[in-house]
C-alpha atoms as a PDB file:
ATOM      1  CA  UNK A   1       2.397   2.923  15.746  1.00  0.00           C
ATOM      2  CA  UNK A   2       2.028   6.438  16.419  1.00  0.00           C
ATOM      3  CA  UNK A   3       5.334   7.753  16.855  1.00  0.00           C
ATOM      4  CA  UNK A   4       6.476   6.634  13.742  1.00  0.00           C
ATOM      5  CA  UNK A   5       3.754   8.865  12.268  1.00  0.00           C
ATOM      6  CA  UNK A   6       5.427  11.985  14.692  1.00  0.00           C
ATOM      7  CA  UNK A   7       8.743  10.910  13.287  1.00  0.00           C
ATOM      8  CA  UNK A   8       7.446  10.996   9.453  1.00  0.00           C
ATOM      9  CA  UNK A   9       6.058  14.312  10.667  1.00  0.00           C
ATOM     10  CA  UNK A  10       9.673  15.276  12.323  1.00  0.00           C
ATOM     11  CA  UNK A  11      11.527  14.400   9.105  1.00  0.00           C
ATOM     12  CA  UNK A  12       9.232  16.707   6.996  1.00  0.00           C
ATOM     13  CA  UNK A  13       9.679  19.627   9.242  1.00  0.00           C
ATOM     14  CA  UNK A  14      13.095  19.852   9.133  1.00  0.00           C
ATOM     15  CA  UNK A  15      13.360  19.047   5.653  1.00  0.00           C
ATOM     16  CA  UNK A  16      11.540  22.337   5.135  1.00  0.00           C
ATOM     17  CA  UNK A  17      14.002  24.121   7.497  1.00  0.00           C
ATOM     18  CA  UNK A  18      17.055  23.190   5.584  1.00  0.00           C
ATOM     19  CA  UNK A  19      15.251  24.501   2.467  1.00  0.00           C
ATOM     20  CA  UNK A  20      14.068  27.377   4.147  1.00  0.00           C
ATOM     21  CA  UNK A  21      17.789  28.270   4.973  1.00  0.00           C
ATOM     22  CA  UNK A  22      19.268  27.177   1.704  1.00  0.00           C
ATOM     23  CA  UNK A  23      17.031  29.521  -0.084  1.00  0.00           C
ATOM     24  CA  UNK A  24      17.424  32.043   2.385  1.00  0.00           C
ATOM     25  CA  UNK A  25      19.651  35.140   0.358  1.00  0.00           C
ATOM     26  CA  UNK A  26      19.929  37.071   3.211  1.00  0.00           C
ATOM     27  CA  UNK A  27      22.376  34.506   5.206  1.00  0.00           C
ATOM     28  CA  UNK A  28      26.031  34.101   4.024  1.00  0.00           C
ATOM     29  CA  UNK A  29      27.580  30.642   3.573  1.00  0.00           C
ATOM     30  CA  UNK A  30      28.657  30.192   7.191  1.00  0.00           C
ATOM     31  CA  UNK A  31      25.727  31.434   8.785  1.00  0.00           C
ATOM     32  CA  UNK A  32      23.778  28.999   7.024  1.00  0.00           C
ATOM     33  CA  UNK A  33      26.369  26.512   7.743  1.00  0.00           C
ATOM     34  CA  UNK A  34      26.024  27.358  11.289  1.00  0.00           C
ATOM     35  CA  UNK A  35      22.415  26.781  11.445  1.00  0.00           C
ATOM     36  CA  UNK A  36      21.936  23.409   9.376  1.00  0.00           C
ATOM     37  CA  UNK A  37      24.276  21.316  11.244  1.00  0.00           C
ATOM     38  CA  UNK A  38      22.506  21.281  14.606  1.00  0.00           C
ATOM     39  CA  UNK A  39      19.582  20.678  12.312  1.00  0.00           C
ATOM     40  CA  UNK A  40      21.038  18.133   9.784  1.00  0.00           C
ATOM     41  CA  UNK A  41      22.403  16.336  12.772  1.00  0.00           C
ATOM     42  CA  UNK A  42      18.572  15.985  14.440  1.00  0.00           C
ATOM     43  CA  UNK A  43      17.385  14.592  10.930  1.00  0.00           C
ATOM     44  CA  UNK A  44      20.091  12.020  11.154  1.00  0.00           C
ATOM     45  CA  UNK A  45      18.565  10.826  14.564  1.00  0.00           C
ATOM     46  CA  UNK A  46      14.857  10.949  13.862  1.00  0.00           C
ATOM     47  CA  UNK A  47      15.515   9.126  10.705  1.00  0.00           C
ATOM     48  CA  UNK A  48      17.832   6.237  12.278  1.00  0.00           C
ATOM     49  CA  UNK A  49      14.793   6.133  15.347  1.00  0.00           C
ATOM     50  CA  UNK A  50      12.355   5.520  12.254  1.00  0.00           C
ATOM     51  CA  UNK A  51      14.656   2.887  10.666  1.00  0.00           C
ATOM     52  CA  UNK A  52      14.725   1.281  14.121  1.00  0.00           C
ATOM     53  CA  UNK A  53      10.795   1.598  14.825  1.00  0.00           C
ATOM     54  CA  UNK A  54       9.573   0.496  11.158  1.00  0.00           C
ATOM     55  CA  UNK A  55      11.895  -2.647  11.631  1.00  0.00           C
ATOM     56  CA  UNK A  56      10.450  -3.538  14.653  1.00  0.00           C
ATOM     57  CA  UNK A  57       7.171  -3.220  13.313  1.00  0.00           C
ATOM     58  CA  UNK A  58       8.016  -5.481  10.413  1.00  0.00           C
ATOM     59  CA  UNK A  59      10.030  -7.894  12.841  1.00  0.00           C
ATOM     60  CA  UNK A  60       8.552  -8.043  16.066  1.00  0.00           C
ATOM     61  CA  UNK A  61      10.293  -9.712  18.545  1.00  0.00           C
ATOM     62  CA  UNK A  62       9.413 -13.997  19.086  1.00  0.00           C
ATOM     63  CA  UNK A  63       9.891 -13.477  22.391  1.00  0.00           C
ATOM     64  CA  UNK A  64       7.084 -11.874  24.389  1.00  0.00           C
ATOM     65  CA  UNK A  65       9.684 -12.377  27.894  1.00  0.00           C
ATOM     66  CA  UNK A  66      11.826  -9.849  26.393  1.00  0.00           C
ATOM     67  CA  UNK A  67      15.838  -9.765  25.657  1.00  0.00           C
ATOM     68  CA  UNK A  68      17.790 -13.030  26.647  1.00  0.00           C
ATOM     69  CA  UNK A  69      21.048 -11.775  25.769  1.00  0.00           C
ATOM     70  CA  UNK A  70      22.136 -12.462  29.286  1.00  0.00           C
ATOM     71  CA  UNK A  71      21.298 -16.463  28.129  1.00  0.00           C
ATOM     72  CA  UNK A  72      24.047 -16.943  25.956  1.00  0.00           C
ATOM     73  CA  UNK A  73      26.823 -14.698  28.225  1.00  0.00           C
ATOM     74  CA  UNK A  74      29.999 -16.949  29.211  1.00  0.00           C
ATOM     75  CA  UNK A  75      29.640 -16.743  32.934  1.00  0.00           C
ATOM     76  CA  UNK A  76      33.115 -15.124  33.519  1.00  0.00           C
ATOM     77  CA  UNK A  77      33.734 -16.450  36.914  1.00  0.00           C
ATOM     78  CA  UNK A  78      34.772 -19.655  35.636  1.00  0.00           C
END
């Protein structure tokens, strides 16, 4: 899969953000602060999106028809 392999790429990117900043003397506390959450909270998707793709890779679905989630529902009506 190639996004996994854009996600791997993702991760390492911002990984060497967040080091830039935390090595960064120039920036107080908050400023950095300020700048690694949006950036902490990106790595926290990418990373879940990986999780999710490499399991599906490992554990592709049985069914080729797609989800029958809808099959085991309680029909509501009755």
């Amino acid at each position: 899969m190639i996004s996994i392999t854009h996600l791997e790429a993702a991760m390492e990117a911002i990984d060497k953000e967040v080091k830039a900043l935390l090595y960064d003397q120039s920036l107080s506390l908050s400023e950095k602060d300020e700048k690694m959450l949006p950036l902490l909270r990106e790595s926290k998707v990418i990373k879940q999106a990986y999780e999710d793709l490499c399991y599906l890779k490992e554990n592709p679905p049985s069914a080729p028809g797609g989800c029958k989630a809808g099959q085991y529902r309680e029909d509501e009506k009755k």
